[in-house]
PDB file of N, CA and C in Angstrom:
ATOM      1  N   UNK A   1      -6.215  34.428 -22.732  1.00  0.00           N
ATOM      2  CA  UNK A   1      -7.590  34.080 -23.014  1.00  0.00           C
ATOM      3  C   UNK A   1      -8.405  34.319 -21.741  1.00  0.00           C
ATOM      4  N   UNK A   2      -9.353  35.142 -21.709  1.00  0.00           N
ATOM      5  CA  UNK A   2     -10.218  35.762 -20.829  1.00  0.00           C
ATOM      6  C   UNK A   2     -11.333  34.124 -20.212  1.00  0.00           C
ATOM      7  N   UNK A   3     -11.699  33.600 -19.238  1.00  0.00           N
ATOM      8  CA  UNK A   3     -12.665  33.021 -18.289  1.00  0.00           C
ATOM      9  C   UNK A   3     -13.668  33.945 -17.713  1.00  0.00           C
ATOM     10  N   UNK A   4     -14.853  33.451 -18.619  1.00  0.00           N
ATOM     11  CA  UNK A   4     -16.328  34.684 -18.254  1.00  0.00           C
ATOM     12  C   UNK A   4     -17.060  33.699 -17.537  1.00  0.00           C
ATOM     13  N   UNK A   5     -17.608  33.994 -16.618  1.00  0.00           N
ATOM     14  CA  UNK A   5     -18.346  33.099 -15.499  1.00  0.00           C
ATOM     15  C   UNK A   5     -19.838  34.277 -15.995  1.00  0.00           C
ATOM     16  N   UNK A   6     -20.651  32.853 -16.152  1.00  0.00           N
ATOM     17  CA  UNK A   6     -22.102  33.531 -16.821  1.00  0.00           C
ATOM     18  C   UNK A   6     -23.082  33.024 -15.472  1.00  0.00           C
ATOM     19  N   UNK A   7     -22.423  32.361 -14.985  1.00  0.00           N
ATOM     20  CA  UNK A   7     -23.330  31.259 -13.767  1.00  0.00           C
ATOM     21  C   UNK A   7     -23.509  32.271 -12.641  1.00  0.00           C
ATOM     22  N   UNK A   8     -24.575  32.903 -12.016  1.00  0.00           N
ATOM     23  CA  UNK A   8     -24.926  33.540 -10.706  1.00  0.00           C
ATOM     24  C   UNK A   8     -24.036  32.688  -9.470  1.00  0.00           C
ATOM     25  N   UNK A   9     -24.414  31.545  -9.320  1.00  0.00           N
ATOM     26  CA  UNK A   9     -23.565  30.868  -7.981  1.00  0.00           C
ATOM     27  C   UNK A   9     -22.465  30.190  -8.370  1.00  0.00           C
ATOM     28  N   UNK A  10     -22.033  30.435  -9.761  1.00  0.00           N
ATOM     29  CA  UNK A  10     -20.476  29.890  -9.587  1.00  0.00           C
ATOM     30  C   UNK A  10     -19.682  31.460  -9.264  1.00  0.00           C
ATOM     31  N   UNK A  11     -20.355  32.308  -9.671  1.00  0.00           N
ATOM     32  CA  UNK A  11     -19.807  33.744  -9.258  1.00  0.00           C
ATOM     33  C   UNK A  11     -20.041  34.317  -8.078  1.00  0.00           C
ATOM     34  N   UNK A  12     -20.758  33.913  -7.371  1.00  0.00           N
ATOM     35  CA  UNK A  12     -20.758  34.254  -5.929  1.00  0.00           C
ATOM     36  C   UNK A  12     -20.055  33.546  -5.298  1.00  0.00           C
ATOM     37  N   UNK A  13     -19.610  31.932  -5.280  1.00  0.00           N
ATOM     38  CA  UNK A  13     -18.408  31.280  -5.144  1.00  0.00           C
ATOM     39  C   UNK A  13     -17.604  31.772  -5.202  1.00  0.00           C
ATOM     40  N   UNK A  14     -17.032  32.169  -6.689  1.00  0.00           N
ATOM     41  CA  UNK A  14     -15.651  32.787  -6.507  1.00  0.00           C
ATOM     42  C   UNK A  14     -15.588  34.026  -5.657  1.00  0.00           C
ATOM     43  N   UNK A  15     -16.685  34.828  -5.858  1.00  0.00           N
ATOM     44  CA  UNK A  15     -16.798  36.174  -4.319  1.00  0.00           C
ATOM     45  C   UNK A  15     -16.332  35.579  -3.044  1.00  0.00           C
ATOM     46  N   UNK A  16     -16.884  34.345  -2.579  1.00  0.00           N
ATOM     47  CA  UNK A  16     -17.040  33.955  -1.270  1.00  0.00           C
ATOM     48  C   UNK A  16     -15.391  33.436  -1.136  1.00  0.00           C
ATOM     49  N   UNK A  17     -14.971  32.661  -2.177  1.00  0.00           N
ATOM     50  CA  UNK A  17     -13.298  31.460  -2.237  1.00  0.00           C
ATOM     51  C   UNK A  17     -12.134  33.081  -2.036  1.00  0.00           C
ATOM     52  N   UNK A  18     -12.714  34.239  -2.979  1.00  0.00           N
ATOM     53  CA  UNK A  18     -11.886  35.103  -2.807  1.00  0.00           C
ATOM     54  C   UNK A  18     -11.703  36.584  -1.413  1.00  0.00           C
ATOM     55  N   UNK A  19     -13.021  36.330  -0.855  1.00  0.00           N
ATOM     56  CA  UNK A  19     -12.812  36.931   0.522  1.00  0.00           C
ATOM     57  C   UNK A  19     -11.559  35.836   1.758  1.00  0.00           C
ATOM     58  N   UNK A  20     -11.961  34.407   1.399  1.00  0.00           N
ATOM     59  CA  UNK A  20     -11.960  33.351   2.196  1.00  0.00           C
ATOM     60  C   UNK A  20     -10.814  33.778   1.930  1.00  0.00           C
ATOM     61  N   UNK A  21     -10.149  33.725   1.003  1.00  0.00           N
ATOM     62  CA  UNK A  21      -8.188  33.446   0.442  1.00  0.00           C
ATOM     63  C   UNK A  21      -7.871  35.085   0.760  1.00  0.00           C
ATOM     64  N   UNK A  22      -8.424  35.597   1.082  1.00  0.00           N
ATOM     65  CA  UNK A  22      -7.974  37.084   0.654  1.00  0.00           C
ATOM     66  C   UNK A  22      -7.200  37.539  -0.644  1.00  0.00           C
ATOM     67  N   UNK A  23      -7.452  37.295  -1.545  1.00  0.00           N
ATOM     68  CA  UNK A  23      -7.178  37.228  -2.753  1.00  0.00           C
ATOM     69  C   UNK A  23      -7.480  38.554  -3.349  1.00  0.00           C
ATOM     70  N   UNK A  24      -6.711  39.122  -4.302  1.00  0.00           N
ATOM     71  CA  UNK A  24      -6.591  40.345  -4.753  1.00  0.00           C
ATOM     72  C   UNK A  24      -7.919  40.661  -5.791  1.00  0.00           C
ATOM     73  N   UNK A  25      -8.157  39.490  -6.524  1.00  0.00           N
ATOM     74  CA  UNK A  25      -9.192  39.271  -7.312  1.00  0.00           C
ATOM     75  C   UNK A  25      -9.783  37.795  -7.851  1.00  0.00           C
ATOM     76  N   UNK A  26     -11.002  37.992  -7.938  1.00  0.00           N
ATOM     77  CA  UNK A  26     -11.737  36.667  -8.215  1.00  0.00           C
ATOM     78  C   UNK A  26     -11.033  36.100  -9.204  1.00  0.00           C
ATOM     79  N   UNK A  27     -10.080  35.901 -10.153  1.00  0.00           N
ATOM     80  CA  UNK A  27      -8.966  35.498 -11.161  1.00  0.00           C
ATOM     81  C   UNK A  27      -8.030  35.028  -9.796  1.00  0.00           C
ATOM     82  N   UNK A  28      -7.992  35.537  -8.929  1.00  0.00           N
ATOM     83  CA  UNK A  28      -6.721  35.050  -8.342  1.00  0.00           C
ATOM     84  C   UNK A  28      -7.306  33.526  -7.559  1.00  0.00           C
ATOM     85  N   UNK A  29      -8.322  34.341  -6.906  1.00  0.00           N
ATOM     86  CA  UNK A  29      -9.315  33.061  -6.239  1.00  0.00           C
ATOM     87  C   UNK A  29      -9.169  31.539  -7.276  1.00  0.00           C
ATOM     88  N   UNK A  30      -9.987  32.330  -8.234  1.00  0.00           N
ATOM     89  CA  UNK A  30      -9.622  30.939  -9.250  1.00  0.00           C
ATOM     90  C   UNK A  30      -8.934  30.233  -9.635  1.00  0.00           C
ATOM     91  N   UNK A  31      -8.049  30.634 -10.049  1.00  0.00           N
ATOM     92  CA  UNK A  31      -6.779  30.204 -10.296  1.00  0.00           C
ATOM     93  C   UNK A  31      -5.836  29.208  -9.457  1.00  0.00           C
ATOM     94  N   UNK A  32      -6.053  29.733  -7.769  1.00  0.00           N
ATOM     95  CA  UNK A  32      -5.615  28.937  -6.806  1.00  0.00           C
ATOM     96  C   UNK A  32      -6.811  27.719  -6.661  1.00  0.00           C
ATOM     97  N   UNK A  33      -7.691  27.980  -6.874  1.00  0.00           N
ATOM     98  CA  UNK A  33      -8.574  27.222  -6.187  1.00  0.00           C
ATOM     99  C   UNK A  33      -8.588  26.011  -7.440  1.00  0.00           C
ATOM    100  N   UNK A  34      -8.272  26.689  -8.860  1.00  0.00           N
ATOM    101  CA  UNK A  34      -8.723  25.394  -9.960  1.00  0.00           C
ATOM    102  C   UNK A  34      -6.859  24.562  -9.783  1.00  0.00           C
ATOM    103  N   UNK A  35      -5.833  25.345  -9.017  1.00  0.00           N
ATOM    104  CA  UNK A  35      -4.241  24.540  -9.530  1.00  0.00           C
ATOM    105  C   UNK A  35      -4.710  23.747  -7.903  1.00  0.00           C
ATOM    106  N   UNK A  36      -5.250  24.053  -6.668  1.00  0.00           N
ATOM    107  CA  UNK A  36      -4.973  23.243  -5.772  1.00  0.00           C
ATOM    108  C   UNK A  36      -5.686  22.115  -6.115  1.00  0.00           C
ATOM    109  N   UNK A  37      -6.786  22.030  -6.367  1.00  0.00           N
ATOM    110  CA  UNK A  37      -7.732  20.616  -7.134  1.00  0.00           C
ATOM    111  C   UNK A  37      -6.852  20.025  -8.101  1.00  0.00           C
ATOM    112  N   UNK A  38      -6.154  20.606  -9.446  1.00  0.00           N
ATOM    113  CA  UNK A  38      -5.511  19.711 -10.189  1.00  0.00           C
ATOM    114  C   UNK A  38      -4.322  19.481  -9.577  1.00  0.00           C
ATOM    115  N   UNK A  39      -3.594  19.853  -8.698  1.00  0.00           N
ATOM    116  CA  UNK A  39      -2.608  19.015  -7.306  1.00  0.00           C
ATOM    117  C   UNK A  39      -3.670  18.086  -7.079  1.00  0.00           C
ATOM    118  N   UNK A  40      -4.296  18.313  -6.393  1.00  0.00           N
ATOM    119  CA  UNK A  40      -4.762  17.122  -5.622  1.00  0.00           C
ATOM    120  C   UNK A  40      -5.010  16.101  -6.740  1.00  0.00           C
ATOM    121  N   UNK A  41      -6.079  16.284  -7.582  1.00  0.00           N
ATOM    122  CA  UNK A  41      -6.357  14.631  -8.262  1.00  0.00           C
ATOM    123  C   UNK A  41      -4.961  14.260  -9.068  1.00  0.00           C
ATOM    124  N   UNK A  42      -4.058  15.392  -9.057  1.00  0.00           N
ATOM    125  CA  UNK A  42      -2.591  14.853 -10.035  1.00  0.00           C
ATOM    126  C   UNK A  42      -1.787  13.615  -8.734  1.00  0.00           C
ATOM    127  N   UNK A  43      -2.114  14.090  -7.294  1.00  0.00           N
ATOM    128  CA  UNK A  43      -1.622  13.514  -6.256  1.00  0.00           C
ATOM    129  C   UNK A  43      -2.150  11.986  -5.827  1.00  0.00           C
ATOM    130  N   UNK A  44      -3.665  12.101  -6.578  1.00  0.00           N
ATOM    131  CA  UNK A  44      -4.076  10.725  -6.262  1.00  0.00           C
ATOM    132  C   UNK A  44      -3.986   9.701  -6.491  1.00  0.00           C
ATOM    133  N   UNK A  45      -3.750   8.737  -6.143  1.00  0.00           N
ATOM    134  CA  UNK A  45      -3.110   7.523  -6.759  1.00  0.00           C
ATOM    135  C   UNK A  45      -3.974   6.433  -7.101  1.00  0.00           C
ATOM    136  N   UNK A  46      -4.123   5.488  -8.533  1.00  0.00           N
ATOM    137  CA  UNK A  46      -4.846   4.070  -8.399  1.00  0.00           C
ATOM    138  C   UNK A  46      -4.666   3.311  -7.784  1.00  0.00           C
ATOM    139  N   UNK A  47      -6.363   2.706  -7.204  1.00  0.00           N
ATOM    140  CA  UNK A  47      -6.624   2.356  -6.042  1.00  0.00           C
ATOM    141  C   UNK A  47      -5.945   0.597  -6.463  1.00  0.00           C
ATOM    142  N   UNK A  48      -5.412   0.460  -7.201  1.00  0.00           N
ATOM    143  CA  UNK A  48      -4.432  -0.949  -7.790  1.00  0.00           C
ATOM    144  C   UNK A  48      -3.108  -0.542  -6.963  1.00  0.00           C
ATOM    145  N   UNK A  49      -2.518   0.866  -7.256  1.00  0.00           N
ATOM    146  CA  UNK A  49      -1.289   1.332  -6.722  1.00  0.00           C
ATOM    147  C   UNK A  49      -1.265   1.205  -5.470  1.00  0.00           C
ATOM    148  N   UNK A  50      -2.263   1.490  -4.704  1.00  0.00           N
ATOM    149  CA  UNK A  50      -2.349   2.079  -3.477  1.00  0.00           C
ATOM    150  C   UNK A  50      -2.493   0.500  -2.400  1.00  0.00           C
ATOM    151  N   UNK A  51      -3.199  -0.576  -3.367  1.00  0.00           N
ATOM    152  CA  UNK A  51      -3.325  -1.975  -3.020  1.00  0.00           C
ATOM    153  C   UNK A  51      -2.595  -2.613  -3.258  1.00  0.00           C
ATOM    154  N   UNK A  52      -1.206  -2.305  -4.387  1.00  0.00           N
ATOM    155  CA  UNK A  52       0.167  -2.838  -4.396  1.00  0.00           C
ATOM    156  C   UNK A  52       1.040  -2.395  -3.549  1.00  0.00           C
ATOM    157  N   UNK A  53       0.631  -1.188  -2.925  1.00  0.00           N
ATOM    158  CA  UNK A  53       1.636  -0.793  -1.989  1.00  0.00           C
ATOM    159  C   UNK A  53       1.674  -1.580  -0.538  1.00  0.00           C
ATOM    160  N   UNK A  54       0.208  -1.729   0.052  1.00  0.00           N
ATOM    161  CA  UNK A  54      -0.330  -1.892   1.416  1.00  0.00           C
ATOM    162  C   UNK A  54       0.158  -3.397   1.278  1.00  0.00           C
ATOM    163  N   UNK A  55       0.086  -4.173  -0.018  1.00  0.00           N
ATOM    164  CA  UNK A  55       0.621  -5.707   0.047  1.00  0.00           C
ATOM    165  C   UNK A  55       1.876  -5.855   0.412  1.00  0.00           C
ATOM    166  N   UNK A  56       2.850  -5.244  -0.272  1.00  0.00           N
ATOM    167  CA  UNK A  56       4.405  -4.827  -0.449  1.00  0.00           C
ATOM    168  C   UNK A  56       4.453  -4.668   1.207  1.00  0.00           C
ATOM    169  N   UNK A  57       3.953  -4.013   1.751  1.00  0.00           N
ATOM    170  CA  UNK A  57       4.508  -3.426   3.438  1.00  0.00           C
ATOM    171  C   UNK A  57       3.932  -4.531   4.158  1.00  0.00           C
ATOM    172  N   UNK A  58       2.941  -5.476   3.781  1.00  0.00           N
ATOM    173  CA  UNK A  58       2.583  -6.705   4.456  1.00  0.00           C
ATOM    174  C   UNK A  58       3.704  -7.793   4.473  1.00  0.00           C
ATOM    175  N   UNK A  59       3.793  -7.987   3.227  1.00  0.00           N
ATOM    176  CA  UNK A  59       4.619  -9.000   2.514  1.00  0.00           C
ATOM    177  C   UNK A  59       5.827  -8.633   3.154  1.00  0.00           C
ATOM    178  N   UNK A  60       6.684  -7.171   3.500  1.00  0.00           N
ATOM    179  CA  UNK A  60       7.873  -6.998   4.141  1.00  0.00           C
ATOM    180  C   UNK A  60       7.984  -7.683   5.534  1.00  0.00           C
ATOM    181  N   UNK A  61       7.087  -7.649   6.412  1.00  0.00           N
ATOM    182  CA  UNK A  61       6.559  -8.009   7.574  1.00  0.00           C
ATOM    183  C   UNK A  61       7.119  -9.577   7.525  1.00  0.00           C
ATOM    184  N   UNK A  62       6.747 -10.280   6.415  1.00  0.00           N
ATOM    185  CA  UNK A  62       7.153 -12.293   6.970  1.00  0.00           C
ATOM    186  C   UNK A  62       6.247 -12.176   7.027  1.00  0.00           C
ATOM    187  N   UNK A  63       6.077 -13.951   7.436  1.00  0.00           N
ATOM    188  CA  UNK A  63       5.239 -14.633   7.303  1.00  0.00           C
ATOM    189  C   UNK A  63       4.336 -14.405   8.678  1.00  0.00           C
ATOM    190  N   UNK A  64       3.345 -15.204   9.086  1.00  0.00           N
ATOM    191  CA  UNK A  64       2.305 -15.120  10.267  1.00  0.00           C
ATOM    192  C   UNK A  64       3.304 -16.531  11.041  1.00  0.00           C
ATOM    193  N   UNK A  65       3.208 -16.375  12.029  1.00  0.00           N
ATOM    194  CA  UNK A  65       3.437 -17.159  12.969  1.00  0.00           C
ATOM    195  C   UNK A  65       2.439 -18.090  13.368  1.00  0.00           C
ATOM    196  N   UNK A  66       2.754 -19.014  13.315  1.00  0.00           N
ATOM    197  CA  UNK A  66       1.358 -20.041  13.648  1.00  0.00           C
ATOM    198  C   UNK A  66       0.935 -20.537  14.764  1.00  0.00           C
ATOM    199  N   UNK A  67       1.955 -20.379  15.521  1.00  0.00           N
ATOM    200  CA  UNK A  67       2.146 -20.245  17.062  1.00  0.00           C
ATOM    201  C   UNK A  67       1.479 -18.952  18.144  1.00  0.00           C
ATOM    202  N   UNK A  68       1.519 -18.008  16.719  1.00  0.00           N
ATOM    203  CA  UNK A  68       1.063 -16.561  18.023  1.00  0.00           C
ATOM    204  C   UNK A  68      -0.517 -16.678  18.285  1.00  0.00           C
ATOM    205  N   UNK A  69      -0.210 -16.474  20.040  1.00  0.00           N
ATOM    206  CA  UNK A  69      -1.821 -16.211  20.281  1.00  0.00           C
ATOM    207  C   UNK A  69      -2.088 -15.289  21.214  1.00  0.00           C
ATOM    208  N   UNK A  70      -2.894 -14.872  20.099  1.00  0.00           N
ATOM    209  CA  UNK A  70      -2.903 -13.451  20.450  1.00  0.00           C
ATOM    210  C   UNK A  70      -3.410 -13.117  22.103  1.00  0.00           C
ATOM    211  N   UNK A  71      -4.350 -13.577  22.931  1.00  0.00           N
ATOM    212  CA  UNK A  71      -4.943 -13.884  24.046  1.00  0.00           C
ATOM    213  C   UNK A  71      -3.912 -13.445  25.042  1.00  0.00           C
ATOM    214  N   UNK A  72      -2.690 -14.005  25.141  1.00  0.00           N
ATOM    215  CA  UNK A  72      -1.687 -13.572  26.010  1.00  0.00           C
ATOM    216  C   UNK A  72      -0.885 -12.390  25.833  1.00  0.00           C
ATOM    217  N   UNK A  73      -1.021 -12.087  24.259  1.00  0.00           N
ATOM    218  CA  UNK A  73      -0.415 -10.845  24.380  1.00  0.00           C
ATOM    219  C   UNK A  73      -0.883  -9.796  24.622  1.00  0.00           C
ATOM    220  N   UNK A  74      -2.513  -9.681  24.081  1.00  0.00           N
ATOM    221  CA  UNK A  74      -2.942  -8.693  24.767  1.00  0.00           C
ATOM    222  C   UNK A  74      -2.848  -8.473  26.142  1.00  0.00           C
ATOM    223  N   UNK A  75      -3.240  -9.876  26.939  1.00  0.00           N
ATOM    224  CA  UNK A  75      -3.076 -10.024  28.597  1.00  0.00           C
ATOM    225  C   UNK A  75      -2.044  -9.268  28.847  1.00  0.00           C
ATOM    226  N   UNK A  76      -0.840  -9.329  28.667  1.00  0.00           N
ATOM    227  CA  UNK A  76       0.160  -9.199  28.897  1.00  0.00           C
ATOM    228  C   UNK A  76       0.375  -7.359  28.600  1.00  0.00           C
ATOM    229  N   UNK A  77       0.020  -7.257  27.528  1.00  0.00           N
ATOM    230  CA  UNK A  77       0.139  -5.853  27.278  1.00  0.00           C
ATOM    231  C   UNK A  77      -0.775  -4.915  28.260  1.00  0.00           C
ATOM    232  N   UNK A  78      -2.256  -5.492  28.615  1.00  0.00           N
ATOM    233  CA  UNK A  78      -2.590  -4.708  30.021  1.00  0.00           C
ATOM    234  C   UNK A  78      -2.013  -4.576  30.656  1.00  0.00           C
ATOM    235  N   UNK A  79      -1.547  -6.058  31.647  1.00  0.00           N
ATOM    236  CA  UNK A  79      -1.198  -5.899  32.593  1.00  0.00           C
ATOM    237  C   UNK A  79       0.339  -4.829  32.799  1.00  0.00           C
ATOM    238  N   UNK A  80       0.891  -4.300  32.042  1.00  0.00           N
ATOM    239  CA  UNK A  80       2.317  -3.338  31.733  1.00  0.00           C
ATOM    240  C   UNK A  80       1.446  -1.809  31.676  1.00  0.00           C
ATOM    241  N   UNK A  81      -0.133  -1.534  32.039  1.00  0.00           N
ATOM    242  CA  UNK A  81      -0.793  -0.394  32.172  1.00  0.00           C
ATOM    243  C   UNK A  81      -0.527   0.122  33.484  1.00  0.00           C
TER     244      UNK A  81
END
């Protein structure tokens, strides 16, 4: 099934994506340019997922120390400059 681009600047796009790629032809341009976008949003993850994850690597960590203060450790970490 043939893709006819009727649009002036979506077709100078693909001119410009297919010099950029060096691409054999504006079909080729396209083609890469429409599978790397559906990678990418296939790659993206919900922002629920991405906030179950960052908890999970907190939560691995333990608990907070109720004792730590922080004041000396930074001190301490200068002064080892």
């Amino acid at each position: 099934m043939a893709l006819f681009i009727r649009d002036d600047t979506v077709d100078a796009l693909a001119v410009q994506l297919q010099k950029a790629l060096k691409a054999p032809s504006k079909t080729e341009a396209v083609r890469r340019a429409l599978q790397g976008e559906l990678d990418r949003v296939q790659q993206q993850r919900p922002l629920r997922e991405r906030i179950a994850k960052a908890q999970a690597m907190a939560g691995a960590m333990g608990a907070n120390d109720p004792n730590f203060d922080m004041k000396p450790f930074t001190d301490e970490m200068w002064d080892n400059l």
